[in-house]
C-alpha atoms as a PDB file:
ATOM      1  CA  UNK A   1     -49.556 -19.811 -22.320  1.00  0.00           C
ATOM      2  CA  UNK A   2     -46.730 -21.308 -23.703  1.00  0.00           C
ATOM      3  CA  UNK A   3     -46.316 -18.787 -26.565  1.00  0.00           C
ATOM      4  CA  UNK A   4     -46.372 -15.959 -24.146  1.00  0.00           C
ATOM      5  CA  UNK A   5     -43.699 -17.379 -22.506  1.00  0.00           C
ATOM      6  CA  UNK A   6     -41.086 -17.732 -25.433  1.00  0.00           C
ATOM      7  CA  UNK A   7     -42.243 -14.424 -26.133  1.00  0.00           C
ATOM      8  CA  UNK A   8     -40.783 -13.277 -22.745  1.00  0.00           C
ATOM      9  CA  UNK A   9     -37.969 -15.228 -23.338  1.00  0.00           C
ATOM     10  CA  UNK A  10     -36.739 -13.887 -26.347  1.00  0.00           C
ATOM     11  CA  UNK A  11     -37.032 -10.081 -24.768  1.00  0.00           C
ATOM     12  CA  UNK A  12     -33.546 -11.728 -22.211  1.00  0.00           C
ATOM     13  CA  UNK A  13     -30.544 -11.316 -23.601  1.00  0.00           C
ATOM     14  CA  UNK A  14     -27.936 -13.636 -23.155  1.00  0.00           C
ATOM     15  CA  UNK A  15     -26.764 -13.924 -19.150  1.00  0.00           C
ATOM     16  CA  UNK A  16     -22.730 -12.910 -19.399  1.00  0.00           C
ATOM     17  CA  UNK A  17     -21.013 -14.630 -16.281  1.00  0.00           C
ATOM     18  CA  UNK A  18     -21.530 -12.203 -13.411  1.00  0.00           C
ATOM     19  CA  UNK A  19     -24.302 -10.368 -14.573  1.00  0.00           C
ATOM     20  CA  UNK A  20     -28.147  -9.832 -13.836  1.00  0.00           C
ATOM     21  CA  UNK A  21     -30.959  -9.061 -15.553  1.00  0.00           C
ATOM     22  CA  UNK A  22     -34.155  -7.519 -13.924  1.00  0.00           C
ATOM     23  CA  UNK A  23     -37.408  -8.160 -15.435  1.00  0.00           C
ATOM     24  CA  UNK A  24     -40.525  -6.761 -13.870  1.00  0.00           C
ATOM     25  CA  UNK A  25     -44.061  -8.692 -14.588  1.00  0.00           C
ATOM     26  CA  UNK A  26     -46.234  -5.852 -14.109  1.00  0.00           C
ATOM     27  CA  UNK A  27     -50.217  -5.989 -14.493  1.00  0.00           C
ATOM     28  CA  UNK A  28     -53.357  -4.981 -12.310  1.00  0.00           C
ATOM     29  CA  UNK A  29     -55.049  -7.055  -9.383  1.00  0.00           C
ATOM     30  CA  UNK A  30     -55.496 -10.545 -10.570  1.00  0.00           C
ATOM     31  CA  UNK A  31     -54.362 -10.110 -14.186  1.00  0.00           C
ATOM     32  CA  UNK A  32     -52.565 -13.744 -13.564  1.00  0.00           C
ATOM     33  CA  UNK A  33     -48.683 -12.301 -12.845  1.00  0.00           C
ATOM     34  CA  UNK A  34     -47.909 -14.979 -10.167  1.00  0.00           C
ATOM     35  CA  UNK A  35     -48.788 -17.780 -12.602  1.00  0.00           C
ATOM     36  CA  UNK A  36     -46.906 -15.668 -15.368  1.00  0.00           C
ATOM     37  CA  UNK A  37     -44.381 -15.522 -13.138  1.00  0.00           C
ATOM     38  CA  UNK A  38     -43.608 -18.921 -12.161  1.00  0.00           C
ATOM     39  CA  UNK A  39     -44.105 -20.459 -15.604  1.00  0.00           C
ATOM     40  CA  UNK A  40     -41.286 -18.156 -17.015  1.00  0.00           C
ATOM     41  CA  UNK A  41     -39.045 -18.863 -13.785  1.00  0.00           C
ATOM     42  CA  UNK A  42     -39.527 -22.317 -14.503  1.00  0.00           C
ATOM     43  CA  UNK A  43     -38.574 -21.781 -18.410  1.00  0.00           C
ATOM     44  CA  UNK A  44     -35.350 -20.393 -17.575  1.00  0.00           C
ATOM     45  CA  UNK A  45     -34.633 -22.850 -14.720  1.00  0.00           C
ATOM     46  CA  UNK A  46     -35.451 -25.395 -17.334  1.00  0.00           C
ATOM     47  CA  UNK A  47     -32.549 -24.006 -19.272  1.00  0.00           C
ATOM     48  CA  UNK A  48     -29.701 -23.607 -16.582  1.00  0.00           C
ATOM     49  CA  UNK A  49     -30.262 -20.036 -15.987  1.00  0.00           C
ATOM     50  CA  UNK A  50     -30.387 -18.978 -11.994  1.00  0.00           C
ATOM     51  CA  UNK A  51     -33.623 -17.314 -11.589  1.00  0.00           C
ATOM     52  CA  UNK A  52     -34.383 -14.886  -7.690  1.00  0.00           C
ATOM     53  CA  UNK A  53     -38.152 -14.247  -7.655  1.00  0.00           C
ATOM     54  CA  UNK A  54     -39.328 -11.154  -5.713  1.00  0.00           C
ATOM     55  CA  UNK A  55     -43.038 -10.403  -5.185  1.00  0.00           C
ATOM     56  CA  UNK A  56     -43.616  -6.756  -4.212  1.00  0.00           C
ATOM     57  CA  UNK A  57     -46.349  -7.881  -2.307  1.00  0.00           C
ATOM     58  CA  UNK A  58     -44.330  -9.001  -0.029  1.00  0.00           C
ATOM     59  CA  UNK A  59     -43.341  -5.702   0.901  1.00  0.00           C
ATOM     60  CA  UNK A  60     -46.497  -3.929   2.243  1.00  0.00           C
ATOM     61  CA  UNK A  61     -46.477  -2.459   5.429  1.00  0.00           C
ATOM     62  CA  UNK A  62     -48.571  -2.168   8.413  1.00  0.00           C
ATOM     63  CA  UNK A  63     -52.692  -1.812   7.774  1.00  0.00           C
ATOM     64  CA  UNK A  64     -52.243   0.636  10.442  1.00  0.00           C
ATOM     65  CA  UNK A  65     -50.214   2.851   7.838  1.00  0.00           C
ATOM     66  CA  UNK A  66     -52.396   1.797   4.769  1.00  0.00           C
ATOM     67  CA  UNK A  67     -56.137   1.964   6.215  1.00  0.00           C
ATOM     68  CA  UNK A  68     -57.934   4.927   8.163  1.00  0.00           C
ATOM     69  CA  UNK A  69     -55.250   7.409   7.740  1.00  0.00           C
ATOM     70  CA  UNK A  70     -57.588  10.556   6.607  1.00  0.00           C
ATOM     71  CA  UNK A  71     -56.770   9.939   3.246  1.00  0.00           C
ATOM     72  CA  UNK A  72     -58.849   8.856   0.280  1.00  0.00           C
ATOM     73  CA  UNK A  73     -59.131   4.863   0.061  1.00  0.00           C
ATOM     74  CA  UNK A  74     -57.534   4.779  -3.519  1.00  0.00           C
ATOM     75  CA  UNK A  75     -54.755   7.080  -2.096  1.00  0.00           C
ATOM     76  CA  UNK A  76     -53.557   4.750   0.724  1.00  0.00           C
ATOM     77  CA  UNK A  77     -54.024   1.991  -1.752  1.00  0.00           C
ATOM     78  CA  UNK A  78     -51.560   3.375  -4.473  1.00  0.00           C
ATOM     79  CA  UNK A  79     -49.102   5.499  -1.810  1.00  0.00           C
ATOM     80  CA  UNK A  80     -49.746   4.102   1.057  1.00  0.00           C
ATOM     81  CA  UNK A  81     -49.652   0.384   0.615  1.00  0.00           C
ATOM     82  CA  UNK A  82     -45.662   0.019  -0.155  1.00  0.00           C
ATOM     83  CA  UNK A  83     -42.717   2.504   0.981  1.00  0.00           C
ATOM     84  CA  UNK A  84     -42.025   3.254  -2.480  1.00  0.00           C
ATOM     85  CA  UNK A  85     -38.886   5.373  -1.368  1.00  0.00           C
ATOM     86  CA  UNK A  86     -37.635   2.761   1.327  1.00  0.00           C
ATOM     87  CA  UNK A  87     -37.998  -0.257  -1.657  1.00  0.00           C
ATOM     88  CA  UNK A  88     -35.502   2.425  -4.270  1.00  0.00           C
ATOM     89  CA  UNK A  89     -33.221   2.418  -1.972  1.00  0.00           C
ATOM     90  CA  UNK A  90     -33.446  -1.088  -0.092  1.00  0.00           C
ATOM     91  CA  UNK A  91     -34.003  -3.164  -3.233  1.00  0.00           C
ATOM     92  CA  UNK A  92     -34.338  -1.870  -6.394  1.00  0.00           C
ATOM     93  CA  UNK A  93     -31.397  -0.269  -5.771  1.00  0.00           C
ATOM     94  CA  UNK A  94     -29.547  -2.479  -4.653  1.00  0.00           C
ATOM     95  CA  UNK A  95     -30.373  -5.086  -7.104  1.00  0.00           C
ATOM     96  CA  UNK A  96     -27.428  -4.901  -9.600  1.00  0.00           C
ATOM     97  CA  UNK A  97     -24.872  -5.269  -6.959  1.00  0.00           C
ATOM     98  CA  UNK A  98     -25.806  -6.369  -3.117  1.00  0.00           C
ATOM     99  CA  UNK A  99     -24.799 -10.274  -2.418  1.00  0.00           C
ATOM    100  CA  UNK A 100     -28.165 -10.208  -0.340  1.00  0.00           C
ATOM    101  CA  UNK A 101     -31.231  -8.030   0.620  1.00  0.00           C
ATOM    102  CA  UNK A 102     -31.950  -7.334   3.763  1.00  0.00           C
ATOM    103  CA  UNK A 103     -35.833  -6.360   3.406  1.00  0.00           C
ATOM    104  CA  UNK A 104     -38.844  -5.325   5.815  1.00  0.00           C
ATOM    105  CA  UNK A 105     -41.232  -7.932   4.814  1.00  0.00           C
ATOM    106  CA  UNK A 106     -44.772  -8.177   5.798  1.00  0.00           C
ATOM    107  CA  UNK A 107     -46.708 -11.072   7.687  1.00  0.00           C
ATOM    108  CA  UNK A 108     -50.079 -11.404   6.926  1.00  0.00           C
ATOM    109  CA  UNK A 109     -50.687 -12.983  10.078  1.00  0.00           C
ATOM    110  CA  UNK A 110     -49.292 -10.716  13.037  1.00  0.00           C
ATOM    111  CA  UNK A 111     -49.833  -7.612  10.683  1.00  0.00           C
ATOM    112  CA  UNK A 112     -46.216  -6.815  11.324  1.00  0.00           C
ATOM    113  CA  UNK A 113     -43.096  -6.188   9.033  1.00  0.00           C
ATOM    114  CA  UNK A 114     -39.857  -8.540  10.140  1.00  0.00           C
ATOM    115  CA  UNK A 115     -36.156  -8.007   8.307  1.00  0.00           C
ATOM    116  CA  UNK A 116     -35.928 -11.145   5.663  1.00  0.00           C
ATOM    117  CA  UNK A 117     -32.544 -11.942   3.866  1.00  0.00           C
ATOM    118  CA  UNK A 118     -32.688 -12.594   0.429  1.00  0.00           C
ATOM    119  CA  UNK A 119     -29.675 -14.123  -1.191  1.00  0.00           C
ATOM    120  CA  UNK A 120     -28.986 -12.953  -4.897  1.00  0.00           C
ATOM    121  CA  UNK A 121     -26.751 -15.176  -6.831  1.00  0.00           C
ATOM    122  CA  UNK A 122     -23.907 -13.256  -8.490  1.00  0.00           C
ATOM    123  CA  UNK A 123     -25.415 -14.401 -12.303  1.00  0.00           C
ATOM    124  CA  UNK A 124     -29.378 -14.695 -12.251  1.00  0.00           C
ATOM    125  CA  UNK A 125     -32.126 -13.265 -13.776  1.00  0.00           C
ATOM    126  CA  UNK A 126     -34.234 -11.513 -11.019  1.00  0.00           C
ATOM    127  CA  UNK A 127     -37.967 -11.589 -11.760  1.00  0.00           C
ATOM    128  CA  UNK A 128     -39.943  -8.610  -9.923  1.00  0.00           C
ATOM    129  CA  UNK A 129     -43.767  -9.076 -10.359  1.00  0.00           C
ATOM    130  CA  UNK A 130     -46.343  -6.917  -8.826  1.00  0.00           C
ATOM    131  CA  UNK A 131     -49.304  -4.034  -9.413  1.00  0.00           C
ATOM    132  CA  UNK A 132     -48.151  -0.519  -9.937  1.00  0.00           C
ATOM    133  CA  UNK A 133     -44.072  -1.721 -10.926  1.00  0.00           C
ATOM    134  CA  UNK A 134     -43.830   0.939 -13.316  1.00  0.00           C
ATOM    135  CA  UNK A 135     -44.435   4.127 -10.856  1.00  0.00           C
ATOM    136  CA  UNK A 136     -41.665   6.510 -11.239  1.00  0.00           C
ATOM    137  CA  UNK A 137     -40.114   5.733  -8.406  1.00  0.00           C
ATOM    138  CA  UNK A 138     -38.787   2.353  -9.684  1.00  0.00           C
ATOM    139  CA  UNK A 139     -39.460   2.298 -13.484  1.00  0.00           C
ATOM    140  CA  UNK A 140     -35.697   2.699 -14.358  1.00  0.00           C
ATOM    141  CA  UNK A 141     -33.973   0.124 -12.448  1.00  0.00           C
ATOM    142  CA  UNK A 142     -35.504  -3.102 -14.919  1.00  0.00           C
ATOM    143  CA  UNK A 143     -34.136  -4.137 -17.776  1.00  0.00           C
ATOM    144  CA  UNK A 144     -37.214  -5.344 -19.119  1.00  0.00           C
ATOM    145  CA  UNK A 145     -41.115  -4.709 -18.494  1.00  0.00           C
ATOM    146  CA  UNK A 146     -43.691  -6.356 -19.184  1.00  0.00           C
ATOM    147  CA  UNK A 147     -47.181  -6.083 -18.753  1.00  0.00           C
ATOM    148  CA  UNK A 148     -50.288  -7.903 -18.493  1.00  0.00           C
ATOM    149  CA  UNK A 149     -53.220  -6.594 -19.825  1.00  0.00           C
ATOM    150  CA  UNK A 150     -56.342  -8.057 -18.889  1.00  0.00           C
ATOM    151  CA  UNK A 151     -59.493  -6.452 -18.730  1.00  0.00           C
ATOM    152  CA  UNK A 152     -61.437  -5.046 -15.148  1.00  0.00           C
ATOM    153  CA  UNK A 153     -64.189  -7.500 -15.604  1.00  0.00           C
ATOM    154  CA  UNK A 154     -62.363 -10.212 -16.326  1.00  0.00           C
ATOM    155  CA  UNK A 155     -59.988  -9.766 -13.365  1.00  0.00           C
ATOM    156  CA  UNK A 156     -62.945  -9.233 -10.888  1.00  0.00           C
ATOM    157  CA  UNK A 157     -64.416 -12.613 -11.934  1.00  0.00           C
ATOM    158  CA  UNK A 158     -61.420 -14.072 -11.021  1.00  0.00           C
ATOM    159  CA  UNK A 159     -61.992 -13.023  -7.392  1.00  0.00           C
ATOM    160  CA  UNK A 160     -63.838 -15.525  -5.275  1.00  0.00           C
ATOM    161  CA  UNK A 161     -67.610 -14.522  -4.227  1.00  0.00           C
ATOM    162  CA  UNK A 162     -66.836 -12.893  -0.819  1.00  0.00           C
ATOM    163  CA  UNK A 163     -64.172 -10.699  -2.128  1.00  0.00           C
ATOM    164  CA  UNK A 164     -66.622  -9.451  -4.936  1.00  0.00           C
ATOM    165  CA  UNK A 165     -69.627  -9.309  -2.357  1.00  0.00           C
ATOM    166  CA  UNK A 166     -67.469  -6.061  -1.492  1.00  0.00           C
ATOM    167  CA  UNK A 167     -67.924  -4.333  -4.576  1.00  0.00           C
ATOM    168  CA  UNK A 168     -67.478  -0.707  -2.845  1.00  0.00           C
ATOM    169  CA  UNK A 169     -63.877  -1.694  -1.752  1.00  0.00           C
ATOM    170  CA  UNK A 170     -63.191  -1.816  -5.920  1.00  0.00           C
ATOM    171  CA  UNK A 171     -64.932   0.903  -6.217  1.00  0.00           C
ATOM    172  CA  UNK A 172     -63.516   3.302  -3.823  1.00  0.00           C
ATOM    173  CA  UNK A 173     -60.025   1.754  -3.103  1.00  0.00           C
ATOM    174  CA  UNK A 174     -58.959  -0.614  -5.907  1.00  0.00           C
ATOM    175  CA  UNK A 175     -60.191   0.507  -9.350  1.00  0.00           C
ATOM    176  CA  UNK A 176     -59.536   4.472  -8.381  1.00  0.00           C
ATOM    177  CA  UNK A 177     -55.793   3.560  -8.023  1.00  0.00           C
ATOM    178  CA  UNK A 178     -55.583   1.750 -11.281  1.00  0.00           C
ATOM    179  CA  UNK A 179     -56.963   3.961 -13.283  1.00  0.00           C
ATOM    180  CA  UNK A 180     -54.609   6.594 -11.227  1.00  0.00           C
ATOM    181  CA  UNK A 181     -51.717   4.403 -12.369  1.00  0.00           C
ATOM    182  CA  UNK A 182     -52.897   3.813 -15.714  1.00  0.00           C
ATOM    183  CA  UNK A 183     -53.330   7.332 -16.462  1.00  0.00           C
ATOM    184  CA  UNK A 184     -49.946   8.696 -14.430  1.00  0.00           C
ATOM    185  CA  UNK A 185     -48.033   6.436 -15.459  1.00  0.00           C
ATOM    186  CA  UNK A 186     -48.801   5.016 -18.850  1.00  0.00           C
ATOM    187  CA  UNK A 187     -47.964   1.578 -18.006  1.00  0.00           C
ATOM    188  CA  UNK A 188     -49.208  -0.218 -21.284  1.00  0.00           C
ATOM    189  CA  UNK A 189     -47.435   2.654 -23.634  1.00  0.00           C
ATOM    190  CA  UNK A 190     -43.927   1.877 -21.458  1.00  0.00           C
ATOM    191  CA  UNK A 191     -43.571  -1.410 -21.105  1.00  0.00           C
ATOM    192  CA  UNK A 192     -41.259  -3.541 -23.748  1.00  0.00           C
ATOM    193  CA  UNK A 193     -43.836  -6.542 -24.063  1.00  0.00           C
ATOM    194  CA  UNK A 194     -48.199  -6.474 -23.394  1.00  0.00           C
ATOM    195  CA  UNK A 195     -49.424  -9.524 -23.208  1.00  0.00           C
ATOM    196  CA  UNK A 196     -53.213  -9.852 -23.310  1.00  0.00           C
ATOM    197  CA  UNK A 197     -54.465 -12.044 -20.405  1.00  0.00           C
END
């Protein structure tokens, strides 16, 4: 692990006083970004540098909006799942500049979005990590992309038993939008850095 972090590390230039970097930790369902994540957060911390973590999981809306909506499973999954246009405009676009974000944030418990402020220091390096970062809508706001590549089978025996009990959900929701993704948006051709996981 540690040698895919320096690798990471070496792709971040040099923070200039008043500046910010975005790097996006992109990779399929349970391709290990969160751990990923936090060990190169912790890298940077380790060297001074002000790191703002944003999970893009955090930003799913309603299941009312994302399940039973006439659409194909896979569809809701990839289209449905996040407000792509409402996270341009509301945080990727505002990334670069905005003191704070003011973002509709999901709670897993009450199934119900509530505003969250998110403070940005003015010199940081802001770590995105998430499925599907690289869709068109928000490719060109990072500086630097990187993706984990870790294969289906490995992924789903990272699930715990119950979730793959369900195998029909992969099938019909989950796998159908990745290979949508992978084949849209050539995620592994685009990104700066893959990292086998």
């Amino acid at each position: 692990m540690e040698d895919k972090i320096l690798s990471i590390a070496k792709k971040i230039p040099k923070l200039e006083q008043g500046e910010r970097i975005i790097l996006g930790i992109d990779g399929l369902s349970r391709s290990g970004k969160t751990t990923l994540t936090n060990k190169v957060g912790l890298h940077l911390q380790e060297k001074n540098i002000s790191v703002c973590f944003l999970h893009i999981d955090a930003y799913i809306v309603e299941r009312k909006k994302r399940y039973n909506t006439g659409y194909e499973e896979w569809y809701e999954y990839y289209n449905l799942q996040w407000d792509a246009k409402y996270l341009k405009d509301n945080l990727f676009a505002k990334l670069k500049k905005s003191k704070e974000l003011q973002l509709l944030t999901y709670d897993y418990g009450s199934d119900a979005q509530r505003i969250e402020i998110t403070d940005i220091p003015d010199t940081c390096v802001i770590i995105i990590d998430g499925v599907f970062l690289q869709r068109k809508e928000w490719r060109n706001f990072y500086d630097i992309i990187i993706y984990l590549d870790s294969s289906r089978e490995k992924r789903f025996n990272r699930e715990n038993e119950a979730t793959q009990s369900n195998i029909e959900k992969f099938q019909n929701r989950y796998w159908k939008a990745e290979d949508y993704y992978m084949e849209a948006e050539t995620p592994l051709a685009q990104a700066d850095l893959v990292i086998k996981n």
